[in-house]
N, C-alpha and C. Protein backbone atom coordinates (compact mmCIF):
# COMPACT_ATOMS: atom_id res chain seq x y z
N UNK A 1 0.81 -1.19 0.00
CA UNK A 1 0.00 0.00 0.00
C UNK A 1 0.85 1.26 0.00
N UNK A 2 1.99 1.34 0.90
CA UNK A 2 2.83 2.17 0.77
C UNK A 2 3.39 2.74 -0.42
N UNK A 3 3.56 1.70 -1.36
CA UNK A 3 4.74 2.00 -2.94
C UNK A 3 3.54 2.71 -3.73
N UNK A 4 1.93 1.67 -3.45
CA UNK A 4 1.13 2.64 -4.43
C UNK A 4 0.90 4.34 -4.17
N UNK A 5 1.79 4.59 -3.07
CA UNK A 5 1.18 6.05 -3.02
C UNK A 5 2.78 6.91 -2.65
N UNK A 6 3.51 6.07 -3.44
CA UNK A 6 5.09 6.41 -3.40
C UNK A 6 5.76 6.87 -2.14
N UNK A 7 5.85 5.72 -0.85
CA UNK A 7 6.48 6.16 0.26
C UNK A 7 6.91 4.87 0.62
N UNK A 8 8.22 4.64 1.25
CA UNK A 8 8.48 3.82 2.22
C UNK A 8 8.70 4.07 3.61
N UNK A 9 8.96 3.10 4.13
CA UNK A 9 9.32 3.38 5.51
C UNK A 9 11.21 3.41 5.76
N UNK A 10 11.88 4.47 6.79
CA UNK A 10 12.92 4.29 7.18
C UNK A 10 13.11 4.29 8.58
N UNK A 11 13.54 2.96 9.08
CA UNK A 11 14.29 2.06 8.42
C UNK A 11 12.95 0.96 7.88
N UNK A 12 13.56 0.65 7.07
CA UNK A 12 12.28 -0.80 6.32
C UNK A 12 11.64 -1.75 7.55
N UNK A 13 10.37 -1.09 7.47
CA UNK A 13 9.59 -1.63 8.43
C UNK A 13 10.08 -3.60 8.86
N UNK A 14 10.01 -4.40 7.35
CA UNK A 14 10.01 -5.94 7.41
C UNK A 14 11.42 -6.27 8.46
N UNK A 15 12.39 -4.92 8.25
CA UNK A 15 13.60 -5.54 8.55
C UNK A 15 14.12 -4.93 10.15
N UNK A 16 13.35 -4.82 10.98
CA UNK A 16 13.19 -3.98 12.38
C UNK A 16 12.15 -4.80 13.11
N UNK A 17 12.43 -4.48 14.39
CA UNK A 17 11.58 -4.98 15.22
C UNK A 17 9.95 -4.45 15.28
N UNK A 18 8.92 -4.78 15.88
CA UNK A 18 7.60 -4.42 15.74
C UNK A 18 7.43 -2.61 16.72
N UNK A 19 8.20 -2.92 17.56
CA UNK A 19 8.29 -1.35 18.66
C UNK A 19 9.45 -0.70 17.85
N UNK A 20 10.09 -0.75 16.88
CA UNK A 20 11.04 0.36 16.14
C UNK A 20 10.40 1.53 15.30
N UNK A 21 10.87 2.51 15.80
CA UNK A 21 10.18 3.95 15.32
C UNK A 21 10.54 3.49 14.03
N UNK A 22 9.70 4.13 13.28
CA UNK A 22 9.78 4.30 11.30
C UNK A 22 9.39 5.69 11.03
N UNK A 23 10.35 5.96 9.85
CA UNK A 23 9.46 7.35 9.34
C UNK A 23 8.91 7.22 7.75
N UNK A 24 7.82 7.77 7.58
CA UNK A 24 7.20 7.51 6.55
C UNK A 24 8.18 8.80 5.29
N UNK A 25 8.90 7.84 3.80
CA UNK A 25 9.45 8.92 3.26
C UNK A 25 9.35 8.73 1.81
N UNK A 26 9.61 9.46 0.67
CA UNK A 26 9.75 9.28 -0.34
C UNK A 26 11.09 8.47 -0.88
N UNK A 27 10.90 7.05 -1.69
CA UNK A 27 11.86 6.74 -2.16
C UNK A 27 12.89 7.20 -2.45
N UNK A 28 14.33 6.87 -2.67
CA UNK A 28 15.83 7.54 -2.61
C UNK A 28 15.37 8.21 -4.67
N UNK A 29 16.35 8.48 -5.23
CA UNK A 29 16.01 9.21 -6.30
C UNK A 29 17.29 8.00 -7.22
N UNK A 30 18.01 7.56 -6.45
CA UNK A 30 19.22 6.99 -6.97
C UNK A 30 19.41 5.47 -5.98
N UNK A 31 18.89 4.01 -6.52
CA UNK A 31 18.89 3.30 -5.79
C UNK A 31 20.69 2.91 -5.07
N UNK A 32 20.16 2.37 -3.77
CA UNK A 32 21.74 2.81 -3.14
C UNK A 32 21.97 0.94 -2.80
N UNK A 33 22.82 0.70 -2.04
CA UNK A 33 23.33 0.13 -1.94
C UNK A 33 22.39 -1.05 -0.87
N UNK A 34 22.73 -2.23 -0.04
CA UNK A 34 22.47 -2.82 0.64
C UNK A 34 21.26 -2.41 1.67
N UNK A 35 21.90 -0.99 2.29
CA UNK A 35 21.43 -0.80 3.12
C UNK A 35 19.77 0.19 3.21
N UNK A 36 19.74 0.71 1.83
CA UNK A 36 18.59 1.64 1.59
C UNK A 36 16.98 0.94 1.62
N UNK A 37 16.26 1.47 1.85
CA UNK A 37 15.04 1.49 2.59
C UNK A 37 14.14 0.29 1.57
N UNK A 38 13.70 -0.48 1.71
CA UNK A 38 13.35 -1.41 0.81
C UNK A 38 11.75 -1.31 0.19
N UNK A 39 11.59 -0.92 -1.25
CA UNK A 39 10.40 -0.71 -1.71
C UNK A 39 9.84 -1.89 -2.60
N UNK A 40 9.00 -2.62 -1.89
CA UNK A 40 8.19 -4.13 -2.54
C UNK A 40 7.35 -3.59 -3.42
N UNK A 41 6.42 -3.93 -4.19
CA UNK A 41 5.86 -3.49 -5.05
C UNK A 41 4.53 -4.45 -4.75
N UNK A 42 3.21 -3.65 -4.60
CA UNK A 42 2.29 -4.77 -4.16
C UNK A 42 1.62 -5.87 -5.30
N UNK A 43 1.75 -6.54 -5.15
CA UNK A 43 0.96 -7.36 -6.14
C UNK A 43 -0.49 -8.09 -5.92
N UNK A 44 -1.30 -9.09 -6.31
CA UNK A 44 -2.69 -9.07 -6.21
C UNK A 44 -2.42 -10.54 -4.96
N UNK A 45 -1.44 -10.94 -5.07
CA UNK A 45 -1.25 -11.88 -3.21
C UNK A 45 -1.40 -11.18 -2.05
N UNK A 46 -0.90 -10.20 -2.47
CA UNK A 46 -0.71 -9.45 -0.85
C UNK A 46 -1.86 -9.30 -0.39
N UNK A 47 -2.78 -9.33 -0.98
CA UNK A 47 -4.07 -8.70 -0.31
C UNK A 47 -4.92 -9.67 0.39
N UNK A 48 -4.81 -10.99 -0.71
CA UNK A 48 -5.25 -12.27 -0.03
C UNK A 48 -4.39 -13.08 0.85
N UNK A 49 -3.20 -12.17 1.67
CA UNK A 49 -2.19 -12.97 2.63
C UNK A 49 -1.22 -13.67 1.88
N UNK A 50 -0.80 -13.29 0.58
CA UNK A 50 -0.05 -14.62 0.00
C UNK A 50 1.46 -14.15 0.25
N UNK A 51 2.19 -14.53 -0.48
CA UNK A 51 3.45 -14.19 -0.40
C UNK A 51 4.16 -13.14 0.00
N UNK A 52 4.53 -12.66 1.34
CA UNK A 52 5.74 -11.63 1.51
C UNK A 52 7.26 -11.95 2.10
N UNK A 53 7.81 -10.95 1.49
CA UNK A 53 8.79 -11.56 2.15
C UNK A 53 9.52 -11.05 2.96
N UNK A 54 9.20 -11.94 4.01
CA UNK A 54 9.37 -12.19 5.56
C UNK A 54 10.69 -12.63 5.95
N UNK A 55 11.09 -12.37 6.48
CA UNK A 55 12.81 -13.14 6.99
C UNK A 55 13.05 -12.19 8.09
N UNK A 56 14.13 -13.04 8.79
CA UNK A 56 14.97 -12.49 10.64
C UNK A 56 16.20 -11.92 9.64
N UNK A 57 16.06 -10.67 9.85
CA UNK A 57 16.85 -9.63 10.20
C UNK A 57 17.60 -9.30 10.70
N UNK A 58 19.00 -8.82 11.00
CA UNK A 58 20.29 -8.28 12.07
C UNK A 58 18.81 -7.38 12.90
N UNK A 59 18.40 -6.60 12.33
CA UNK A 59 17.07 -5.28 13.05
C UNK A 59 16.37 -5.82 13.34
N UNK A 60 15.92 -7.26 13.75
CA UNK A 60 14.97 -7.77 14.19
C UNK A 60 15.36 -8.06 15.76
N UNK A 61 16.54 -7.71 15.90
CA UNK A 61 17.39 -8.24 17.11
C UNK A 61 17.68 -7.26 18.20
N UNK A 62 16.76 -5.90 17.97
CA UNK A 62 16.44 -4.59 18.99
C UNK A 62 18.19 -4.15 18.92
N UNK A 63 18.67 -4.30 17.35
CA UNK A 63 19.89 -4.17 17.27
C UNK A 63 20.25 -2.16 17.40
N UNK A 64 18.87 -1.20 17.17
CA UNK A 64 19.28 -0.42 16.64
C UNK A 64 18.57 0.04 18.17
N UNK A 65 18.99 0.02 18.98
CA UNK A 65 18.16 0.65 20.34
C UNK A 65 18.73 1.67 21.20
N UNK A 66 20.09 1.59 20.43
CA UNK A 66 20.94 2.48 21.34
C UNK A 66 22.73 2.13 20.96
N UNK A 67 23.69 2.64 21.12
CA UNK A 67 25.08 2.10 20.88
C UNK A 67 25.70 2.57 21.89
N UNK A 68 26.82 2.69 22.87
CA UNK A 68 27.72 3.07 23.87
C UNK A 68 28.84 2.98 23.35
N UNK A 69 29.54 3.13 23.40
CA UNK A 69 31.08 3.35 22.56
C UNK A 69 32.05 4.54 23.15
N UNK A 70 33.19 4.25 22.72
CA UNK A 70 33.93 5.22 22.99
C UNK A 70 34.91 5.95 21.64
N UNK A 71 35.73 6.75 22.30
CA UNK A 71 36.21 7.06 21.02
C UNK A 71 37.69 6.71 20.73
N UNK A 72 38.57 6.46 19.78
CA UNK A 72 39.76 6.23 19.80
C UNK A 72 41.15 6.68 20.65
N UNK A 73 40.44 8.05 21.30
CA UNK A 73 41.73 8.83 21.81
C UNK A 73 41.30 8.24 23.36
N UNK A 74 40.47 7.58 23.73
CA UNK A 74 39.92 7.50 25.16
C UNK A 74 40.84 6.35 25.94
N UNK A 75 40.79 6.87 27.24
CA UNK A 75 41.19 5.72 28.11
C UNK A 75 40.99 4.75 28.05
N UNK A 76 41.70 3.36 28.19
CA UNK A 76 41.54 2.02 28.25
C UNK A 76 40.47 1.96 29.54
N UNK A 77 41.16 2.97 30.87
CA UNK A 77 39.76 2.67 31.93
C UNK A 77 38.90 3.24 31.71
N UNK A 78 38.73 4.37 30.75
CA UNK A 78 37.41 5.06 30.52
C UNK A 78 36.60 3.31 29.92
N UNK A 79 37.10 3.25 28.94
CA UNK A 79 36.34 2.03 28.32
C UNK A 79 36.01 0.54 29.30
N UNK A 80 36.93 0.11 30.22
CA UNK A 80 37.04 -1.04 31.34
C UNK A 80 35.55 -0.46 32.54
N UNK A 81 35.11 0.89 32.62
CA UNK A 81 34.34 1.43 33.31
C UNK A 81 33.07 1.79 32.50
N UNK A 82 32.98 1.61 31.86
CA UNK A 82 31.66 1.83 30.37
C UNK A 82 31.05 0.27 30.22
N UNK A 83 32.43 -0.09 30.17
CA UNK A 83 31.71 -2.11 30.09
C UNK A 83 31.56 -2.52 31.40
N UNK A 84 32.37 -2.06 32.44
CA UNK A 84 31.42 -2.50 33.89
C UNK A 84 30.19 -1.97 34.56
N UNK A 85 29.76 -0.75 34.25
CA UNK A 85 28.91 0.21 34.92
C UNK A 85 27.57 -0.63 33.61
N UNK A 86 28.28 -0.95 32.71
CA UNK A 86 26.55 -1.26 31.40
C UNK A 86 26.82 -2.85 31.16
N UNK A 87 27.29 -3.24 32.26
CA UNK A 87 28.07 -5.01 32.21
C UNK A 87 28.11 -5.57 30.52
N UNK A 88 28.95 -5.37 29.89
CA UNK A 88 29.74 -5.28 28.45
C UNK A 88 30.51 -6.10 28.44
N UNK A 89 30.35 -7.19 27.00
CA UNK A 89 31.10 -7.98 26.90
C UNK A 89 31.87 -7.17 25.93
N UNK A 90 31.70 -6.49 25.28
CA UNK A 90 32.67 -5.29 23.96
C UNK A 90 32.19 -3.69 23.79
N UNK A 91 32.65 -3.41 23.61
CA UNK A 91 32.24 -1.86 23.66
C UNK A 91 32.98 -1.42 21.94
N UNK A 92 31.91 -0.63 21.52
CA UNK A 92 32.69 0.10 19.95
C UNK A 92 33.66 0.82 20.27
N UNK A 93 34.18 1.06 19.46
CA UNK A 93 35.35 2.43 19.04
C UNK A 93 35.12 3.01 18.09
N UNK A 94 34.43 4.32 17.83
CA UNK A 94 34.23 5.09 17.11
C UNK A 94 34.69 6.39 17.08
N UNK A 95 35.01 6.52 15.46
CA UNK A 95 35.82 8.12 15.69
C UNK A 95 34.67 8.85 15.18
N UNK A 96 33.49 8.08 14.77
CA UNK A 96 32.58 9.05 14.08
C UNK A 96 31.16 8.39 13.83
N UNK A 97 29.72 8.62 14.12
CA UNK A 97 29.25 7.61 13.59
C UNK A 97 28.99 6.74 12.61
N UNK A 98 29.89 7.45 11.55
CA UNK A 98 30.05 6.56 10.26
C UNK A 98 31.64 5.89 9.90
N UNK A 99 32.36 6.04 11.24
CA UNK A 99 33.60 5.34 11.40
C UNK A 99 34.11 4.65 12.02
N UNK A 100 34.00 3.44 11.84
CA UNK A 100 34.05 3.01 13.41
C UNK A 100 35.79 2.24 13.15
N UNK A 101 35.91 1.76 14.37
CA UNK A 101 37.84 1.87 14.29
C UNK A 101 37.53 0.40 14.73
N UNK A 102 36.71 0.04 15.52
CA UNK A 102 36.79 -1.25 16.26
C UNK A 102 35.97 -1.73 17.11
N UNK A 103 36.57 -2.54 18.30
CA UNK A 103 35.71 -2.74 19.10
C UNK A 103 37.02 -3.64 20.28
N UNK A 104 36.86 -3.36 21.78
CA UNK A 104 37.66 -3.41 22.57
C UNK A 104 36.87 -4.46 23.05
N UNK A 105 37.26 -5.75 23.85
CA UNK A 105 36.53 -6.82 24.84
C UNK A 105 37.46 -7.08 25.99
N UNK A 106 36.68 -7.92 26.72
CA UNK A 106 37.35 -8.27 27.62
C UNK A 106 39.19 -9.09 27.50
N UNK A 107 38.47 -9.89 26.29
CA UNK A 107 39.62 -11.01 25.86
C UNK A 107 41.06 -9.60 25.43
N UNK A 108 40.18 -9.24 24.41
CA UNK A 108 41.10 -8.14 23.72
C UNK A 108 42.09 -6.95 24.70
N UNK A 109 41.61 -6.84 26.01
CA UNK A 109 42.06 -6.05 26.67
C UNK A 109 42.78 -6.83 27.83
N UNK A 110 43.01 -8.21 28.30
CA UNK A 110 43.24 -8.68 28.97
C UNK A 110 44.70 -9.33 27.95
N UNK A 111 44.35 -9.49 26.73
CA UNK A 111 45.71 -9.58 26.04
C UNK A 111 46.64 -8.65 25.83
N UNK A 112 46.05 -7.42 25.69
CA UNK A 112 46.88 -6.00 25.62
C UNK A 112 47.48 -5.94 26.76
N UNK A 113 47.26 -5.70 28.24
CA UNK A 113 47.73 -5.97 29.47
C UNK A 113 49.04 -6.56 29.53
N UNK A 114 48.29 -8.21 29.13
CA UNK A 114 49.55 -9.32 29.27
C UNK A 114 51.07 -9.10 28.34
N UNK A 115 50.62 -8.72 26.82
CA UNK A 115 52.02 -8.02 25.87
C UNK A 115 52.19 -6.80 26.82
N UNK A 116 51.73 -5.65 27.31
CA UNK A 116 52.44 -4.33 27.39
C UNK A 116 51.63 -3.89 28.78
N UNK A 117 52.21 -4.05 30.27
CA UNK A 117 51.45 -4.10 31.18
C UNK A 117 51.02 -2.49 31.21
N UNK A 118 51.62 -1.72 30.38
CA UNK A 118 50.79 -0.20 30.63
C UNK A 118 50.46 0.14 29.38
N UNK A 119 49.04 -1.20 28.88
CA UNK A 119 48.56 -0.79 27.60
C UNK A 119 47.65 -0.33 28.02
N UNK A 120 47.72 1.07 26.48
CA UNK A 120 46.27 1.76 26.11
C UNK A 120 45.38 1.42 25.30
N UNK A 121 44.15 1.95 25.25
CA UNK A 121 42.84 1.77 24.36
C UNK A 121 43.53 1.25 22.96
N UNK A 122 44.13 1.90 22.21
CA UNK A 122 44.83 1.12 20.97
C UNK A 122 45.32 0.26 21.12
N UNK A 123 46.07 -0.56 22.08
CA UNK A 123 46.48 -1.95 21.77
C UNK A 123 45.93 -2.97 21.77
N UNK A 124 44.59 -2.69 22.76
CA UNK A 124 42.88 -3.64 22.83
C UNK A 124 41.93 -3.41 22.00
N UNK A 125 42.59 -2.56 20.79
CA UNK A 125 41.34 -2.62 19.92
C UNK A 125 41.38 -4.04 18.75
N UNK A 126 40.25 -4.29 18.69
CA UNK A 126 39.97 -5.34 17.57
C UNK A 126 39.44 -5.32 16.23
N UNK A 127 39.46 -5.75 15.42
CA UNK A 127 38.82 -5.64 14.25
C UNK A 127 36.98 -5.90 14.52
N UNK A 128 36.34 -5.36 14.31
CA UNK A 128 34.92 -5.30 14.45
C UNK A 128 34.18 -5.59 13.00
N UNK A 129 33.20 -6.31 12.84
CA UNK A 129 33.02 -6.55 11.39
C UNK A 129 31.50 -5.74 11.61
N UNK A 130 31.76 -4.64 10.42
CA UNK A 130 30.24 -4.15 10.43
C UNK A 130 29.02 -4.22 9.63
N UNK A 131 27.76 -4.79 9.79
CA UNK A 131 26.51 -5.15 9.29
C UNK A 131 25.58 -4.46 9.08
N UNK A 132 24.60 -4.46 7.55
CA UNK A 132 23.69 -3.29 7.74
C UNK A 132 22.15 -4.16 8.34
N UNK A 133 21.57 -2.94 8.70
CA UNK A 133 20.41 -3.70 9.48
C UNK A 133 19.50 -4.72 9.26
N UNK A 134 19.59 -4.72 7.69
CA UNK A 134 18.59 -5.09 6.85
C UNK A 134 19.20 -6.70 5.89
N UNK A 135 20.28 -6.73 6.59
CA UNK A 135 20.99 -8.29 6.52
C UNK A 135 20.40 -9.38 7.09
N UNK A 136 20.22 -10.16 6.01
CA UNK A 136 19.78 -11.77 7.06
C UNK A 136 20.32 -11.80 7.53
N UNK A 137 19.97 -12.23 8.91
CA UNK A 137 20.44 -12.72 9.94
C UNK A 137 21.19 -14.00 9.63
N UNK A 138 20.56 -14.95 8.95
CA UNK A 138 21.53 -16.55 8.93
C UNK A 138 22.73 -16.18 7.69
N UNK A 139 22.96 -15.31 7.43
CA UNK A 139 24.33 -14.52 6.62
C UNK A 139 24.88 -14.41 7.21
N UNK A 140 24.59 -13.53 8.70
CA UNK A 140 26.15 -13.10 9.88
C UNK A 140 26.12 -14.52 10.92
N UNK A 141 25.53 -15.66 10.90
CA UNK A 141 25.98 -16.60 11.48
C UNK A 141 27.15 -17.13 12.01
N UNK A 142 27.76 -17.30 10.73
CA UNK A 142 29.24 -17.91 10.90
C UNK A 142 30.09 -16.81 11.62
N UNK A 143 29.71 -15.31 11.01
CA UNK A 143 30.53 -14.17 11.78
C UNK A 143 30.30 -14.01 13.15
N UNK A 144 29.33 -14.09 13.78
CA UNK A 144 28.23 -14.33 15.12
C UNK A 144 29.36 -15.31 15.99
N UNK A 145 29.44 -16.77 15.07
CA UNK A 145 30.35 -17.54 16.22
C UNK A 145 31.47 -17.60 15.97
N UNK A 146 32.16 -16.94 14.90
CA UNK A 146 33.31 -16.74 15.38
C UNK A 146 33.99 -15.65 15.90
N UNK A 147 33.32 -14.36 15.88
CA UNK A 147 33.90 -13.16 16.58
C UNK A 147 32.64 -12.91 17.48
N UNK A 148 32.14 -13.49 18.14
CA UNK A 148 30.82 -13.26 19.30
C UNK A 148 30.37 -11.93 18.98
N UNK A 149 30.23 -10.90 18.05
CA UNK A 149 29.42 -9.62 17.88
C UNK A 149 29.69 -8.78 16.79
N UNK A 150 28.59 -8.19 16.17
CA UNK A 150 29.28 -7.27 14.81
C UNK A 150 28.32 -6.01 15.31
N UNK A 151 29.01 -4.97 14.93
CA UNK A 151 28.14 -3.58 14.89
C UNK A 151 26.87 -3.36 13.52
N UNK A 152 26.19 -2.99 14.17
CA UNK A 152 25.28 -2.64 13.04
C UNK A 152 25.10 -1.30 12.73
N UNK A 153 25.00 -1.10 11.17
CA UNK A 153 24.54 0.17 10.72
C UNK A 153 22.87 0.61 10.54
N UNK A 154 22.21 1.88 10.56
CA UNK A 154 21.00 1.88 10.18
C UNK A 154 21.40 2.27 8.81
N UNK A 155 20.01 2.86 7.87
CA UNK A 155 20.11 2.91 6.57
C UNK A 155 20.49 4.21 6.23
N UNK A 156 21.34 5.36 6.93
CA UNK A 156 22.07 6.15 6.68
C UNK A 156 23.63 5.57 6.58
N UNK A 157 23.85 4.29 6.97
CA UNK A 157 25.00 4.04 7.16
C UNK A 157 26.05 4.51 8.69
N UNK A 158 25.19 4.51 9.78
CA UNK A 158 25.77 5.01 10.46
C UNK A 158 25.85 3.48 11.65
N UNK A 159 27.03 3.95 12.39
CA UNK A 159 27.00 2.54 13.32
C UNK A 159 25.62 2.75 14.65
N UNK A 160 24.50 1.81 15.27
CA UNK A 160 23.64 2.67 15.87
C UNK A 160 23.48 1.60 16.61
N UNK A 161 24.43 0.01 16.55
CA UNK A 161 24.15 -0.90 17.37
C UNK A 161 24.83 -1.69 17.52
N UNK A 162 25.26 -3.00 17.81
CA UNK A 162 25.63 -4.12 18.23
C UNK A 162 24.96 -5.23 18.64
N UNK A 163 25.38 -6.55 17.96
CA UNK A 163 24.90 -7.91 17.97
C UNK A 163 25.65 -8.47 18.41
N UNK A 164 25.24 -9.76 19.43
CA UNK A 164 26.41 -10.30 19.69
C UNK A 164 25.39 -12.15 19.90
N UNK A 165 26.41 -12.66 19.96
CA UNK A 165 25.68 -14.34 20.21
C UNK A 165 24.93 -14.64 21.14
N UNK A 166 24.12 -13.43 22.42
CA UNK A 166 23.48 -13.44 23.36
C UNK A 166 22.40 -13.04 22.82
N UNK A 167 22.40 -12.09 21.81
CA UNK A 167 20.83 -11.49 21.29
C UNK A 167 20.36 -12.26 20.62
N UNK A 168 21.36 -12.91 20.19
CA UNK A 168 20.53 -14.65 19.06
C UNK A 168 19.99 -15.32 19.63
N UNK A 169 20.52 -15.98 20.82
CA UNK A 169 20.30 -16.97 21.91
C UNK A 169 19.01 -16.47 22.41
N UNK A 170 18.81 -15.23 22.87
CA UNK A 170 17.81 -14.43 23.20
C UNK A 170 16.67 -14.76 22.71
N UNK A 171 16.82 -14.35 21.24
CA UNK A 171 15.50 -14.15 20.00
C UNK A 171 15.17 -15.72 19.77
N UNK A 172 16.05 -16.42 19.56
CA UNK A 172 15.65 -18.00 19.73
C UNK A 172 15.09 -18.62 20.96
N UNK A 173 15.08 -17.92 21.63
CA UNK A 173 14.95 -18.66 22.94
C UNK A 173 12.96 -17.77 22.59
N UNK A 174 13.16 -16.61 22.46
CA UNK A 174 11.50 -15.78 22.41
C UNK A 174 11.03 -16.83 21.24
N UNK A 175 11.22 -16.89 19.92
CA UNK A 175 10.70 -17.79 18.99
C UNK A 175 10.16 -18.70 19.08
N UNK A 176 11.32 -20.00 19.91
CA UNK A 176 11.55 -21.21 20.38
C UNK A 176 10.40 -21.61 21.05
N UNK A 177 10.30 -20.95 22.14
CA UNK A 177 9.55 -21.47 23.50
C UNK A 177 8.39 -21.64 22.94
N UNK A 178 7.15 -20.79 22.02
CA UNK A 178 5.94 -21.13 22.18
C UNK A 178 5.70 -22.15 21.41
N UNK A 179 6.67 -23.02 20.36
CA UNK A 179 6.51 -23.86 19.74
C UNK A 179 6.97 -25.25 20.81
N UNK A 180 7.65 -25.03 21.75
CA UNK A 180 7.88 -26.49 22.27
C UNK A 180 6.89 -26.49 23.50
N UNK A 181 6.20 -24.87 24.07
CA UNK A 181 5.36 -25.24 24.61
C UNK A 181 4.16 -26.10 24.37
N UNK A 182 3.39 -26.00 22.75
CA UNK A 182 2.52 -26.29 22.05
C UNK A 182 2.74 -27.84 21.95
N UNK A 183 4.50 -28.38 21.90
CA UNK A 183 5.04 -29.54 21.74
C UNK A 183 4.15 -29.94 22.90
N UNK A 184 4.81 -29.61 24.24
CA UNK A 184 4.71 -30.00 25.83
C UNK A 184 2.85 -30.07 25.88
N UNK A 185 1.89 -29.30 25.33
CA UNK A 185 0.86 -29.87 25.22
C UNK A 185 0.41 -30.77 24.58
């Protein structure tokens, strides 16, 4: 209904959670890349429930709710006190919200320590792999278990969140349950 009256939603309603603000806007003028606002085109199913397409999302994962981060020039304890006070398994490093440098963890900072006992924020930084919102989810899988978290971008391209293998566990576990309850009856 939206495309027939030339508007989408940002960020793309399908690819966000059900409580994520949207703003109603006119299509881009120049289609963009991955991350831009997604315009379906209705066809004569939609109306009788037939085919949409539906899929789990990185934004389905209340990925875009907020970000904490620090910035590159900052204290290693500024950052060790950001992940204890908001109990953090990683915290970003951003020089900008459309730059991000990294991402510091526990592991990562407990190795910096052990090489250079008066390491700073740069020697605990890590490579951070970054995702746009509107990514399947079973795409960043393999990235999920092997670096436990990726930052997410919204559809300006800006970093506005973080995923990590607890919000999966999470969302599977919300999914999960009412189907094995239904089992258990």
């Amino acid at each position: 209904g939206l495309a027939n009256h030339g508007l989408v939603t940002s960020p793309g309603f399908r690819a966000v959670t059900l409580d994520t603000v949207v703003s109603l806007t006119t299509p881009p003028e120049e289609p963009e890349e991955p991350a831009a606002p997604e315009v379906l085109p209705a066809t004569e199913d939609d109306e009788g429930g037939g085919d949409l397409d539906v899929r789990l999302t990185v934004g389905n994962l209340k990925s875009l709710e907020g970000l904490a981060f620090v910035g590159p020039n900052s204290s290693l304890e500024e950052a060790i006190t950001t992940m204890l006070l908001n109990d953090f398994s990683q915290l970003a490093v951003l020089s900008g919200p459309r730059n991000p440098r990294g991402a510091v963890t526990w592991r990562s900072i407990a190795q910096a320590m052990h090489r250079k006992p008066g390491a700073g924020l740069a020697d605990a930084i890590v490579h951070a792999e970054v995702v746009a919102y509107d990514r399947d989810l079973f795409d960043i899988l393999p990235t999920l278990q092997q670096r436990e978290f990726v930052l997410v971008t919204d559809e300006s391209r800006a970093v506005k969140g973080i995923v990590t293998t607890a919000d999966v566990a999470r969302r599977y576990g919300e999914m999960a349950t009412p189907f094995f309850q239904l089992g258990e009856l």
